[in-house]
C-alpha atoms as a PDB file:
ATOM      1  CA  UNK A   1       0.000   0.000   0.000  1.00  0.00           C
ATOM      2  CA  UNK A   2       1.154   3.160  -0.819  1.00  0.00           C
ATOM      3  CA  UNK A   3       0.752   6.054   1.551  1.00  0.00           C
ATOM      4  CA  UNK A   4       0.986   8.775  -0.634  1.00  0.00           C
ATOM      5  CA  UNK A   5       0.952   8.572  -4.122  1.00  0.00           C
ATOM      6  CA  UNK A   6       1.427  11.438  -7.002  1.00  0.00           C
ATOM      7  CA  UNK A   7       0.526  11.622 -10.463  1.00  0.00           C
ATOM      8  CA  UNK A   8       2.407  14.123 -12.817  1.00  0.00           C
ATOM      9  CA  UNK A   9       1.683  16.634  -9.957  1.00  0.00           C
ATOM     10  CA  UNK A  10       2.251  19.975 -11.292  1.00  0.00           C
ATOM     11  CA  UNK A  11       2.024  23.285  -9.051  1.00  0.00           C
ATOM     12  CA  UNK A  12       3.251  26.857 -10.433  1.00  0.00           C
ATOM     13  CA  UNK A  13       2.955  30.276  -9.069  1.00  0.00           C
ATOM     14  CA  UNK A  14       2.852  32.760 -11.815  1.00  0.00           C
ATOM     15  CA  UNK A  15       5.446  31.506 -14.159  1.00  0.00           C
ATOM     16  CA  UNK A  16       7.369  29.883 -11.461  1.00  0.00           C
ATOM     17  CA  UNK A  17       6.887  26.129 -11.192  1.00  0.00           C
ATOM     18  CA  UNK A  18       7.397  24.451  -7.978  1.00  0.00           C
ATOM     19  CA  UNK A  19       5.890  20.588  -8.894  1.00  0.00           C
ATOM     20  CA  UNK A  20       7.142  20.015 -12.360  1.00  0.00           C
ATOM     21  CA  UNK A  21       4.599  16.878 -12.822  1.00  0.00           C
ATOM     22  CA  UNK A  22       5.500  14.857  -9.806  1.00  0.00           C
ATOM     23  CA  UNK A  23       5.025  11.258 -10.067  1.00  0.00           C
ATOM     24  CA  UNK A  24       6.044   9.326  -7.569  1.00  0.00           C
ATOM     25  CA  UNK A  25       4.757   6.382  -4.719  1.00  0.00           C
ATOM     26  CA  UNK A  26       5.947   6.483  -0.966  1.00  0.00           C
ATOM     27  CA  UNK A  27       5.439   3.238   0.905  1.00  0.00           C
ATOM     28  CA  UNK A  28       3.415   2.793   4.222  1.00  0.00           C
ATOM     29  CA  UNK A  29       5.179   1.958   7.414  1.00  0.00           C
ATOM     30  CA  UNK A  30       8.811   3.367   8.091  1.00  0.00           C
ATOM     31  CA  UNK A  31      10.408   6.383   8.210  1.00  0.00           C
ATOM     32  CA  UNK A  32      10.566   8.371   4.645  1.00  0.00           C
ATOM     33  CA  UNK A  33      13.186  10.907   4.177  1.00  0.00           C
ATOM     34  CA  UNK A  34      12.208  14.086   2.218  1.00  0.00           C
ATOM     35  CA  UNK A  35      15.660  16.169   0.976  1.00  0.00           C
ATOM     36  CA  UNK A  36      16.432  18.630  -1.862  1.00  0.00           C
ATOM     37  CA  UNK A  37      18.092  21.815  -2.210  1.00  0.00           C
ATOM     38  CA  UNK A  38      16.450  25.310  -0.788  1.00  0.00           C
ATOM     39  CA  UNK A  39      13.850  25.972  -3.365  1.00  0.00           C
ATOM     40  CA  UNK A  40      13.115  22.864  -4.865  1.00  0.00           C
ATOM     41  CA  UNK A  41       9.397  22.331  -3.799  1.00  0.00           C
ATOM     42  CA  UNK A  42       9.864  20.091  -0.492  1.00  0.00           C
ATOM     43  CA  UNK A  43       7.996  22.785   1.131  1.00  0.00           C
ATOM     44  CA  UNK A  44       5.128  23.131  -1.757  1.00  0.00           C
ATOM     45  CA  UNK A  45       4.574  19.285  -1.713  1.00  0.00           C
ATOM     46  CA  UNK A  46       3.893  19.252   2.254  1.00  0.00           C
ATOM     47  CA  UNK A  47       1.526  22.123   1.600  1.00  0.00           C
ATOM     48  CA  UNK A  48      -0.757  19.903  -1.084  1.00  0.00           C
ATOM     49  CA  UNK A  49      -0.537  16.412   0.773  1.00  0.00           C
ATOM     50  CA  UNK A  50      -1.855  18.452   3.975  1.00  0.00           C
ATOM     51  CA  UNK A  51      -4.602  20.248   1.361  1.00  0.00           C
ATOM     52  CA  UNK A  52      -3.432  23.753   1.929  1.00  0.00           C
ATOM     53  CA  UNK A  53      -2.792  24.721  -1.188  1.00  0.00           C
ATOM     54  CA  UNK A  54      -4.106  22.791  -4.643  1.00  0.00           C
ATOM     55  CA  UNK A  55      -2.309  21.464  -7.613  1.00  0.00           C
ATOM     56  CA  UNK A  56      -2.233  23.324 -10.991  1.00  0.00           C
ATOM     57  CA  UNK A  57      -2.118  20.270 -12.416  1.00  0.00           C
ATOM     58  CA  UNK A  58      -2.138  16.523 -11.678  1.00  0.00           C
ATOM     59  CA  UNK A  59      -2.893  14.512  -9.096  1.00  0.00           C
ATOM     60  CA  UNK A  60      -2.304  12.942  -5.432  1.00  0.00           C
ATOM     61  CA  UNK A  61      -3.636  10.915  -2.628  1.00  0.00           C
ATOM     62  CA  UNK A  62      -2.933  10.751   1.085  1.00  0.00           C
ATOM     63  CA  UNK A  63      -3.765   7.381   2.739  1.00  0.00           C
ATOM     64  CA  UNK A  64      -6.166   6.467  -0.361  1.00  0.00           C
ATOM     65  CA  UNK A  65      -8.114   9.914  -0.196  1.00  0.00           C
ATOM     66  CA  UNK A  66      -7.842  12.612  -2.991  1.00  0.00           C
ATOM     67  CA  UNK A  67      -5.816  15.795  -1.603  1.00  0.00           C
ATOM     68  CA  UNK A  68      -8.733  17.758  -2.976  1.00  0.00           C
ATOM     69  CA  UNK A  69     -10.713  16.345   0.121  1.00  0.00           C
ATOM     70  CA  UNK A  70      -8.417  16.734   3.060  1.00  0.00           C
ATOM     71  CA  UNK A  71     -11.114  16.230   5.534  1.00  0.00           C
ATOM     72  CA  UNK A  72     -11.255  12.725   4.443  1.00  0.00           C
ATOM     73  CA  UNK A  73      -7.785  11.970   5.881  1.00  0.00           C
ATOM     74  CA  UNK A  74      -6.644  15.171   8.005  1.00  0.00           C
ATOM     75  CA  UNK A  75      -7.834  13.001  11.731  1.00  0.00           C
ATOM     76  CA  UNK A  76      -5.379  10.230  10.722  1.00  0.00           C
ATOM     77  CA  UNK A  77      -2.337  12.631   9.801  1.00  0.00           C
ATOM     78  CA  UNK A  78      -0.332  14.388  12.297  1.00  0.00           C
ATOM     79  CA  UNK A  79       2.221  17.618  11.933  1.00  0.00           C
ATOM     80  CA  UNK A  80       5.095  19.153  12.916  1.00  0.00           C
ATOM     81  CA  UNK A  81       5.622  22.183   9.968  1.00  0.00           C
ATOM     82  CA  UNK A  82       8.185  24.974  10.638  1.00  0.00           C
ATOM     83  CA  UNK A  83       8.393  26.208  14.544  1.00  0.00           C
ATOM     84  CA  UNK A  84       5.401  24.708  16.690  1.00  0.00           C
ATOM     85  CA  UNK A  85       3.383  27.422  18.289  1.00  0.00           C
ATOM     86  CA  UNK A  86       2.013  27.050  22.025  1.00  0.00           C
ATOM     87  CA  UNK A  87       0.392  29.597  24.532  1.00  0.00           C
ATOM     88  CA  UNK A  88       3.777  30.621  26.346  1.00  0.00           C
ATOM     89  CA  UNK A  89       2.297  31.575  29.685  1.00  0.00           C
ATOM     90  CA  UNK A  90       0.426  27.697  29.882  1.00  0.00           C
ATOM     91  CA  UNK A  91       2.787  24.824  30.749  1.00  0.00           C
ATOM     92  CA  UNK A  92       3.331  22.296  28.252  1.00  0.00           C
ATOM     93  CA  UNK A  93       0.936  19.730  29.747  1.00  0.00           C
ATOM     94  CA  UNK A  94      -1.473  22.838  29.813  1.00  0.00           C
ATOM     95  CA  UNK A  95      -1.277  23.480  26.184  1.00  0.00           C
ATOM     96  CA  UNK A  96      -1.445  19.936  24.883  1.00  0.00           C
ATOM     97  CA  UNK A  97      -4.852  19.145  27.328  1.00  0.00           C
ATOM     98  CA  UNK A  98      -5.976  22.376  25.176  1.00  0.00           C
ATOM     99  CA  UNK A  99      -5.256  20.522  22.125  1.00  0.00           C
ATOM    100  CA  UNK A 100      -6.658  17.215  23.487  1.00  0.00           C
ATOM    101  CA  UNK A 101     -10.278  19.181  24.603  1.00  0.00           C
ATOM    102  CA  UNK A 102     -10.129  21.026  21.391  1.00  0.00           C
ATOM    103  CA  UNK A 103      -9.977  17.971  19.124  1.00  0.00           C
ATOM    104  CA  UNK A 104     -12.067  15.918  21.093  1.00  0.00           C
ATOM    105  CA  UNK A 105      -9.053  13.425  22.282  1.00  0.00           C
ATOM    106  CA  UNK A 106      -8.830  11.536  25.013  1.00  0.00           C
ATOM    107  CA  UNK A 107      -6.566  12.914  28.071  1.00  0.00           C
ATOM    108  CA  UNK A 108      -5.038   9.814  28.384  1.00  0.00           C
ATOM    109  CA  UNK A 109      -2.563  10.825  25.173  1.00  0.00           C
ATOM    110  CA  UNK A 110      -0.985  13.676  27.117  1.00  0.00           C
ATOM    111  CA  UNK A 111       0.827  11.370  29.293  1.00  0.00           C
ATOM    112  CA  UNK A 112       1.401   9.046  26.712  1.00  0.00           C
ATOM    113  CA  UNK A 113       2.702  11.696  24.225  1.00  0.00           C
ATOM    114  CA  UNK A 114       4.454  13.290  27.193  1.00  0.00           C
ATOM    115  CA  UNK A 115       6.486   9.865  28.049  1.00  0.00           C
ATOM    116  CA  UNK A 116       7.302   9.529  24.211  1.00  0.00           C
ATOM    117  CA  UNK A 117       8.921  12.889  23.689  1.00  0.00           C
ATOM    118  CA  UNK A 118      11.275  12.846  26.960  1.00  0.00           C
ATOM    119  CA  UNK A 119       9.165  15.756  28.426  1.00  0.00           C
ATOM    120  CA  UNK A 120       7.519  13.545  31.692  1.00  0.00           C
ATOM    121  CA  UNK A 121       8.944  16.231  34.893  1.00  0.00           C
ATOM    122  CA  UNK A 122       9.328  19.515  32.847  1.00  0.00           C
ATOM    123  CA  UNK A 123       5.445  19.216  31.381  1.00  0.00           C
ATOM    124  CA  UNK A 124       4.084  21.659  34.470  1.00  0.00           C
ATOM    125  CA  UNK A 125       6.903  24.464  33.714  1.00  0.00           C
ATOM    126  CA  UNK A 126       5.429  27.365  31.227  1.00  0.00           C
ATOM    127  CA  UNK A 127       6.753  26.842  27.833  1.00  0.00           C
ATOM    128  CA  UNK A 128       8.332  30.462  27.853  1.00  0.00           C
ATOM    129  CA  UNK A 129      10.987  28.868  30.146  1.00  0.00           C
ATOM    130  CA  UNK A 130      11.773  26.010  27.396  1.00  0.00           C
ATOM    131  CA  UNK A 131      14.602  26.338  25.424  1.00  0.00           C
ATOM    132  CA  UNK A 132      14.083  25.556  21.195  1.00  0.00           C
ATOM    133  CA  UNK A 133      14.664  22.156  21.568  1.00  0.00           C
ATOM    134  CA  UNK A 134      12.307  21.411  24.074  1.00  0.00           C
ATOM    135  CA  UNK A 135       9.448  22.999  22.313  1.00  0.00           C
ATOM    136  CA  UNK A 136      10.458  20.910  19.155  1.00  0.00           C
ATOM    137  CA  UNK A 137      10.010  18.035  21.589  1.00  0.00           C
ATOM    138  CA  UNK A 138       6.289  19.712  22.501  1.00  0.00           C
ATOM    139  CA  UNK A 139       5.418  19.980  18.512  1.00  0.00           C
ATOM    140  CA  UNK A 140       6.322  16.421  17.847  1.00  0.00           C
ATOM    141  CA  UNK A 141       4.281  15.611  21.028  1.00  0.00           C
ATOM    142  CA  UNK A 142       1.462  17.777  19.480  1.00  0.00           C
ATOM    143  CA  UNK A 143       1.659  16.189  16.241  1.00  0.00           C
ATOM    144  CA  UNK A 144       1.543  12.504  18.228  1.00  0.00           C
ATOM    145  CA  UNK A 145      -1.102  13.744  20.440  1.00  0.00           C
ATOM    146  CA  UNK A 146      -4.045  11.513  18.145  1.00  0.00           C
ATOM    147  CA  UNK A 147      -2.095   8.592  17.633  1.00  0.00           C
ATOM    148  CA  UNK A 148      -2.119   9.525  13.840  1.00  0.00           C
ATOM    149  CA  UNK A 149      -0.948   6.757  11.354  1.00  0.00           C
ATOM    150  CA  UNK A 150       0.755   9.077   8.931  1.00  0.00           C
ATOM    151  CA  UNK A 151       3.382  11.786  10.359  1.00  0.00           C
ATOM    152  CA  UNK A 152       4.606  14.661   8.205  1.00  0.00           C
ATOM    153  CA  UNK A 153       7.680  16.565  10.498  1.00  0.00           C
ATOM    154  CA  UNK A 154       9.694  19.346   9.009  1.00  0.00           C
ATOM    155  CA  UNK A 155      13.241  19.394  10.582  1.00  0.00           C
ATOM    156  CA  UNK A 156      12.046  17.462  13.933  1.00  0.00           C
ATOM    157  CA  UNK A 157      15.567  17.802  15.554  1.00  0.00           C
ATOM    158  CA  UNK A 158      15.940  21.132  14.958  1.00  0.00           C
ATOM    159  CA  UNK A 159      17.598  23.428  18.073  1.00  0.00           C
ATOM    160  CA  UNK A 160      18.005  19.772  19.745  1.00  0.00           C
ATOM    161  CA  UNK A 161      21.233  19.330  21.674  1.00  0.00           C
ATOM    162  CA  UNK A 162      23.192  15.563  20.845  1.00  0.00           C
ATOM    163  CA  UNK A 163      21.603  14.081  23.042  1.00  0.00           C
ATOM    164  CA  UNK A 164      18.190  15.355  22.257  1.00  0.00           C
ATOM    165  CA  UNK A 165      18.858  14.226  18.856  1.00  0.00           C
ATOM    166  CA  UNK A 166      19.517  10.638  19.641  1.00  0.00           C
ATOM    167  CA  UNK A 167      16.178  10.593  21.445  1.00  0.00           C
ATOM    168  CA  UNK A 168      14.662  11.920  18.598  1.00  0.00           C
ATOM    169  CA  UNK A 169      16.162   9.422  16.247  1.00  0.00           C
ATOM    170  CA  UNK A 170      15.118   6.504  18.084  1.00  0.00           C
ATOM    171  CA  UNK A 171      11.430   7.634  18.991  1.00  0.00           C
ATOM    172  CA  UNK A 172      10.884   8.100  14.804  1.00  0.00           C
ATOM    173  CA  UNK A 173      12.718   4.418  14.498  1.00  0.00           C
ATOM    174  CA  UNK A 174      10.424   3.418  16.921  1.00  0.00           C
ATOM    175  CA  UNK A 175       7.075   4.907  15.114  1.00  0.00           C
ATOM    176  CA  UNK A 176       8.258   3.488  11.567  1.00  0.00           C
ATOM    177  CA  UNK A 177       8.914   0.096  13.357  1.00  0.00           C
ATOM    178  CA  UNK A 178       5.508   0.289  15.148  1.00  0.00           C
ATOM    179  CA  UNK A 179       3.604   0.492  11.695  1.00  0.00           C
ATOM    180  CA  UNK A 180       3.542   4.420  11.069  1.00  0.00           C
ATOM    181  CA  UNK A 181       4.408   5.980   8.181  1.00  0.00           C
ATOM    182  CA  UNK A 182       6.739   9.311   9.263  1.00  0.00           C
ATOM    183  CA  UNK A 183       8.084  11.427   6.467  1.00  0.00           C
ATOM    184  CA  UNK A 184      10.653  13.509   7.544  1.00  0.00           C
ATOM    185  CA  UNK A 185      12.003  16.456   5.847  1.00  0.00           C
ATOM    186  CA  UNK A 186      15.437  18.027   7.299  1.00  0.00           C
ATOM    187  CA  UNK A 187      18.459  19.315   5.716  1.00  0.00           C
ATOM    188  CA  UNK A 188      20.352  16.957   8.568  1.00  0.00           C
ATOM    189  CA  UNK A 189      21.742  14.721   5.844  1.00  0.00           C
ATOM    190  CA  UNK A 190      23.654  12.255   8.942  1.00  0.00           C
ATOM    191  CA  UNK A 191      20.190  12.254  10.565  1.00  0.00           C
ATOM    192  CA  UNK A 192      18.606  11.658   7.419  1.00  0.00           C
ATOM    193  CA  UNK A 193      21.113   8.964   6.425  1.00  0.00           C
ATOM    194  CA  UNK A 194      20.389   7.447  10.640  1.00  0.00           C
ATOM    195  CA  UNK A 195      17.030   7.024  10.992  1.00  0.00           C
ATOM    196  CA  UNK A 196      14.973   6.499   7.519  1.00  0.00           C
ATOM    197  CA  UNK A 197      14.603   3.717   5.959  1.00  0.00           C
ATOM    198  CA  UNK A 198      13.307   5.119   2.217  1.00  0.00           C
ATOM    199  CA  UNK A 199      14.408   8.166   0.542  1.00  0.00           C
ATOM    200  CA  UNK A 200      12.885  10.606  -1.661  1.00  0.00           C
ATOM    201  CA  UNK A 201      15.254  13.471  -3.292  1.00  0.00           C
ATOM    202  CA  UNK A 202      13.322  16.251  -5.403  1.00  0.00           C
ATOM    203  CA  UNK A 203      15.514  19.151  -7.633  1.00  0.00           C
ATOM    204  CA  UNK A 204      13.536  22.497  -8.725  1.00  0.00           C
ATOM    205  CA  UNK A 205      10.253  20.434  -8.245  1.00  0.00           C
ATOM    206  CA  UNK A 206      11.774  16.956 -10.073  1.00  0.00           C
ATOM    207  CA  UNK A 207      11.833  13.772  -8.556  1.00  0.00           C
ATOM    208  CA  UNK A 208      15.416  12.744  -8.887  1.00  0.00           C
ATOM    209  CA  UNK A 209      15.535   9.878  -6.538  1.00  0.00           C
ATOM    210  CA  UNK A 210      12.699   7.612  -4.741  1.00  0.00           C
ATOM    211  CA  UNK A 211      13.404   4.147  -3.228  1.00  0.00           C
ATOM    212  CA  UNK A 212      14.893   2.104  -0.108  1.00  0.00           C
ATOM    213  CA  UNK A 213      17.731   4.086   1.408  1.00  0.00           C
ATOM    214  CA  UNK A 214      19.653   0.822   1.131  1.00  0.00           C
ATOM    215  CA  UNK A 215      19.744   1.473  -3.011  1.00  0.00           C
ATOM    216  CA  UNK A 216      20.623   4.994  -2.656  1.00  0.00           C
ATOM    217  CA  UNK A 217      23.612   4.185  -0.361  1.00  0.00           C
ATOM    218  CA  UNK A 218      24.507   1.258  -3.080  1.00  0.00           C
ATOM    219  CA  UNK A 219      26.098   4.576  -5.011  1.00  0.00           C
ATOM    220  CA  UNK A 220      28.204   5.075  -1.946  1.00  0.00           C
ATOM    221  CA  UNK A 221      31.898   5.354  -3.814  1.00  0.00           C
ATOM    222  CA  UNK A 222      35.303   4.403  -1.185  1.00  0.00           C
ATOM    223  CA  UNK A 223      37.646   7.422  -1.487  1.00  0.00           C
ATOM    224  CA  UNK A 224      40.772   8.490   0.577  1.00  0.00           C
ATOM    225  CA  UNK A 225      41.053  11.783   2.331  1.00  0.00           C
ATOM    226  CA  UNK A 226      44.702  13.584   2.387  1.00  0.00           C
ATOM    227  CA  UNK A 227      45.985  16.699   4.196  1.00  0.00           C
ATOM    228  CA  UNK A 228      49.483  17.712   3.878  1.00  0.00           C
ATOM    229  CA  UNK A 229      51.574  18.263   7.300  1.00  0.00           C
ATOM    230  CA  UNK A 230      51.690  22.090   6.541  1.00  0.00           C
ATOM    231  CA  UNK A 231      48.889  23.596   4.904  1.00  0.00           C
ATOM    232  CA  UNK A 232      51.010  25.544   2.432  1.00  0.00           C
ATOM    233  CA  UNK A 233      51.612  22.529   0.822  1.00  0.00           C
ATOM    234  CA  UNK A 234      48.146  21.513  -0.292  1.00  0.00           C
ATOM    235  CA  UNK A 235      47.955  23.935  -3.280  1.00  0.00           C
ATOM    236  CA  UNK A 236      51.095  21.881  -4.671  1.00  0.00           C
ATOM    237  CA  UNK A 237      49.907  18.638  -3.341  1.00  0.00           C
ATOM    238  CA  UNK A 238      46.898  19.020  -5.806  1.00  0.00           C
ATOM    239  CA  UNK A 239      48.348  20.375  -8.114  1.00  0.00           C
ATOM    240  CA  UNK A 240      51.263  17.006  -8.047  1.00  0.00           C
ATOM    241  CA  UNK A 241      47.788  14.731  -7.836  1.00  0.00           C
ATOM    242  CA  UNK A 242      45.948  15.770 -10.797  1.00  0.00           C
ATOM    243  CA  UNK A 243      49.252  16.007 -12.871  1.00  0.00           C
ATOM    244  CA  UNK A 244      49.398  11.909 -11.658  1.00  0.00           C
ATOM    245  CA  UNK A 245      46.001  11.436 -13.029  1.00  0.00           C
ATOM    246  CA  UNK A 246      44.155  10.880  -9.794  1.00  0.00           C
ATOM    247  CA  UNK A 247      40.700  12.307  -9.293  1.00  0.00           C
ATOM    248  CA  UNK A 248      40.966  14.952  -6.521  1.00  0.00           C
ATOM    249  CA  UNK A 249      38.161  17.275  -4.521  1.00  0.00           C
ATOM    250  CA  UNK A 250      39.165  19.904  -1.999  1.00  0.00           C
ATOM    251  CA  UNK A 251      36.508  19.444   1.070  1.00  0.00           C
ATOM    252  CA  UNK A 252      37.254  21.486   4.300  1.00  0.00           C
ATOM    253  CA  UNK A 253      40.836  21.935   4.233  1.00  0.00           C
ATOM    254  CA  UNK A 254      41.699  17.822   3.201  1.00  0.00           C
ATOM    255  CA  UNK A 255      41.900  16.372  -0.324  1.00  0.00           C
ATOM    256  CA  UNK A 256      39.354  13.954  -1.287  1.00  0.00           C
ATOM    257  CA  UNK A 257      40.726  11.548  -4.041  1.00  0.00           C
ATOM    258  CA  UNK A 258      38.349   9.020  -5.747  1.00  0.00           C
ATOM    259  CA  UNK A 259      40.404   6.048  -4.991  1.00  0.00           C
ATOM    260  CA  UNK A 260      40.097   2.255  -3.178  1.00  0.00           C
ATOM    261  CA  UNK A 261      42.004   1.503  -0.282  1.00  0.00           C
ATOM    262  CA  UNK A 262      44.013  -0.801  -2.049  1.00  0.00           C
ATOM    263  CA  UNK A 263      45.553   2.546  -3.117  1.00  0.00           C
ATOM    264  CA  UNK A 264      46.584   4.445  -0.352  1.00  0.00           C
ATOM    265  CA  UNK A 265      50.454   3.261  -0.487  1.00  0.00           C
ATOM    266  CA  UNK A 266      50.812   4.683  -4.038  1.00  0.00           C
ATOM    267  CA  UNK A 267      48.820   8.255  -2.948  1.00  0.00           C
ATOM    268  CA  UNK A 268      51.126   8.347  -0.266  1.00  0.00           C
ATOM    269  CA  UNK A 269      54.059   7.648  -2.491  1.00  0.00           C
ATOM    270  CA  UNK A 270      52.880  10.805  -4.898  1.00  0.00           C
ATOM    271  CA  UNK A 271      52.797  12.485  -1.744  1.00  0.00           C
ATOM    272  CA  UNK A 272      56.419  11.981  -0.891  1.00  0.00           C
ATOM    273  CA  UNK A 273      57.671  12.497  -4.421  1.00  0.00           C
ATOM    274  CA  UNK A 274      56.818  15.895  -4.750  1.00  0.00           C
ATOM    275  CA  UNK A 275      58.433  16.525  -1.227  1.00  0.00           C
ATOM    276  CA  UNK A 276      54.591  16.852   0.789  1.00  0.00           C
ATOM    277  CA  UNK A 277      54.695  14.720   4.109  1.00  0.00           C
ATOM    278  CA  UNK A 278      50.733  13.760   4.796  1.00  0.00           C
ATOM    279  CA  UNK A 279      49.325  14.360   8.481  1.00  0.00           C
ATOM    280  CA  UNK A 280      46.292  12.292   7.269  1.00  0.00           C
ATOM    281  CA  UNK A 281      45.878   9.360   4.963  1.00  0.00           C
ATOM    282  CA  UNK A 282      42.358   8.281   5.675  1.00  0.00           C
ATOM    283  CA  UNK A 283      40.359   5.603   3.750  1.00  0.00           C
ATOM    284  CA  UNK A 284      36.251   6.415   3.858  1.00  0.00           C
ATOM    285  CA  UNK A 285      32.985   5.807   2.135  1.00  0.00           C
ATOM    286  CA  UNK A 286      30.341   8.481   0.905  1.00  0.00           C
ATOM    287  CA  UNK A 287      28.220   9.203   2.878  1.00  0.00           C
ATOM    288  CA  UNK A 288      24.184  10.314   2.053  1.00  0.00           C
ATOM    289  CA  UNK A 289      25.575  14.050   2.342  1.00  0.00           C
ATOM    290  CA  UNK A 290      28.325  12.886  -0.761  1.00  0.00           C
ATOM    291  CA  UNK A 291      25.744  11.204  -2.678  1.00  0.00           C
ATOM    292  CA  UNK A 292      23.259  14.160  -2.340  1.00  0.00           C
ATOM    293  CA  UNK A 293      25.488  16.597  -3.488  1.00  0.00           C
ATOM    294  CA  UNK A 294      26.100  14.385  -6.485  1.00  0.00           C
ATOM    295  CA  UNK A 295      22.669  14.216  -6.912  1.00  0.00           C
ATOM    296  CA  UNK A 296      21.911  18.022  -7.051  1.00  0.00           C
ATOM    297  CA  UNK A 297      24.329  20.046  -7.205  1.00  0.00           C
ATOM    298  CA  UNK A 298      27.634  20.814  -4.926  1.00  0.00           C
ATOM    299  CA  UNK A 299      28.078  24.792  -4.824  1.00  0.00           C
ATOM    300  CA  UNK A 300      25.596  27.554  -5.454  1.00  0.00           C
ATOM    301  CA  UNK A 301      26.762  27.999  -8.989  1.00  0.00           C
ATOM    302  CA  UNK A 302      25.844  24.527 -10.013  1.00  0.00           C
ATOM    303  CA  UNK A 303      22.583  25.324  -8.223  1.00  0.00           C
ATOM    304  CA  UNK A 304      21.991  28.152  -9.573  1.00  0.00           C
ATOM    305  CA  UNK A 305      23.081  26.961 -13.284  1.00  0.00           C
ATOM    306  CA  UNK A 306      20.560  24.001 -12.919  1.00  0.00           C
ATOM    307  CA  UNK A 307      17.805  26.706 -11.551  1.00  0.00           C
ATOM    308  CA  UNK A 308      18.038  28.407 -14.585  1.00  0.00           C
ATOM    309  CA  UNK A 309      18.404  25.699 -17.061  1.00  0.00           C
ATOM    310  CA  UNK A 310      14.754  24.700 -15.426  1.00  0.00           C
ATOM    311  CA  UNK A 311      13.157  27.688 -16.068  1.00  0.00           C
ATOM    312  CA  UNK A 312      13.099  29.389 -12.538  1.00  0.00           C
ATOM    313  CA  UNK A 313      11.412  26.695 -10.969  1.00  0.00           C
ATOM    314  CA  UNK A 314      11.510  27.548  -6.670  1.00  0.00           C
ATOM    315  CA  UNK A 315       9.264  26.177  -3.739  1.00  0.00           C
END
C-alpha cells in the first residue's frame, strides 16, 4: 500500500513552477526521508498532501483519499511544519490538554505523548521557560497527540542538543517500526542517512531519486582523504595529484581523491615524491551528504546553473 501517491503533480505560481509533474509512490510503514536543495518544492509538496494549497495540475492521494478532500484523511495525519506554536504563559501539559479538549481526544494521550517525547517532569513548567529544543520536543508531542498513522515533520531535531537528537532518532525508528508511516524532511543529511529507511530526493520540483535508502547508499563510492603536514603545501599537493592522473576534490581543508584503499600506499608515495609529508591518509565511504550533493548540485553555482536551465522553478 502506498501512503501517498502522485501523479504528474504539477504546481506553479505565476510563471514559477514548484511541482514540475510529480510522479512518484511512498510506501506505508517506516520512516521516509524528504531532501532537496532550498527551493526545490519540499515545502510546496507538504503544503498539497496536507490540502493547503491545490495542484495546478495533476494529481495525489494521502492514505487512499484525494488531496482535494483533506477532511477525508486530516484526523489520521499528524504535523510538525516549521516552529510549533504554544500559549507561552500555559505549561506544556497545559497546552497539549488544550489541544486534546479542542480535538475531542482523550486525556489519556498527554501522558502518553508526554512519556514519548522525553518531556515527563518539565510538562508543568510554562513553555516560555523552554529552550528551542524542548518545544520541538512539545510539537512532535502535538503532532503525536491523536495517535495519527501518517506523520509529516519538518526538521524534527531542529535546536536539539546531541543528546536530544539521539532521542529523537530513536522515537521516529520506533514509530516506523511500530507500523507508522513518518516522512521527515530536514536538511540533517547524517540524521537523514540514521534514521529512515526510504528516501525521496526532489531538484527544482523533479523527482530525482525515490526508493529504499539501502539502493541509494549502493552509489556510496570508497575514497581516501589527504591533508598535507603544513597547509602551504596543499595547493602543490593538488596540483602534483591531478598532474598523476588521480581524481581529486578539496573538502574542508583535506583532499578527497576518488580512490580504493588498495591505493593508499601509491597516494602516499605521490605524496612523498613531490616533497609533501601527509598528516592524514584516511580511507572512507560516501556518505548520504556525498551522494546528495552528487545528486543536485555541490556549490551555489551549479545550483543556480541548474535553476536556470529549469526555467526558474523555486518552492
Amino acid at each position: 500500500m502506498s501512503v501517498v501517491a502522485t501523479t504528474a503533480l504539477t504546481r506553479r505560481f505565476g510563471p514559477v513552477t514548484a511541482l514540475d509533474r510529480l510522479t512518484v509512490e511512498l510506501p506505508a510503514a517506516g520512516v521516509i526521508g524528504l531532501v532537496g536543495p532550498n527551493g526545490s518544492g519540499k515545502s510546496t509538496l507538504i503544503r498539497i498532501l496536507l490540502g493547503l494549497i491545490r495542484p495546478t495540475g495533476g494529481g495525489a492521494s494521502v492514505l487512499g483519499s484525494s488531496v482535494t478532500s483533506p477532511a477525508a484523511y486530516a484526523s489520521r495525519v499528524g504535523v510538525l511544519v516549521e516552529s510549533p506554536a504554544f500559549l507561552p504563559g500555559l505549561s506544556a501539559r497545559t497546552n497539549l490538554v488544550s489541544l486534546a479538549h479542542l480535538r475531542r481526544l482523550p486525556l489519556s494521550r498527554v501522558d502518553a505523548v508526554l512519556a514519548q517525547v522525553g518531556l515527563v517532569g518539565r510538562d508543568r513548567e510554562p513553555v516560555r521557560r523552554f529552550s528551542l529544543g524542548m518545544k520541538q520536543r512539545l510539537g512532535i508531542a502535538a503532532a503525536l497527540l491523536s495517535d495519527p498513522e501518517f506523520l509529516i515533520l519538518d526538521e524534527p531535531t531542529n535546536g536539539l542538543d546531541p543528546a536530544g537528537i539521539v532521542e529523537i532518532r530513536e522515537l521516529l525508528r520506533d514509530l516506523g517500526r511500530n507500523g507508522r508511516t513518518v516522512i521527515v524532511s530536514s536538511h540533517q543529511l547524517s540524521e537523514i542517512e540514521a534514521v529512515c529507511d526510504h528516501l525521496m530526493v526532489i531538484r527544482f520540483g523533479e523527482l530525482i531519486f525515490a526508493g529504499p535508502m539501502t539502493e541509494v547508499m549502493k552509489q556510496s563510492r570508497e575514497h581516501i582523504d589527504v591533508a598535507p603536514e603544513h597547509p602551504a603545501d596543499i595547493a602543490r599537493l593538488e596540483a602534483a595529484l591531478v598532474a598523476g592522473g588521480w581524481s581529486v576534490t578539496a573538502v574542508d581543508g583535506v583532499l578527497r581523491v576518488a580512490a580504493a584503499a588498495t591505493r593508499a600506499a601509491d597516494l602516499n608515495r605521490a605524496a612523498t615524491a613531490v616533497g609533501v609529508t601527509l598528516s592524514r591518509l584516511a580511507v572512507a565511504q560516501d556518505n548520504l551528504e556525498e551522494i546528495f550533493l552528487e545528486m543536485t548540485g555541490r556549490v551555489d553555482g551549479e545550483l543556480t546553473n541548474g535553476r536556470a536551465a529549469t526555467g526558474g522553478k523555486v518552492a
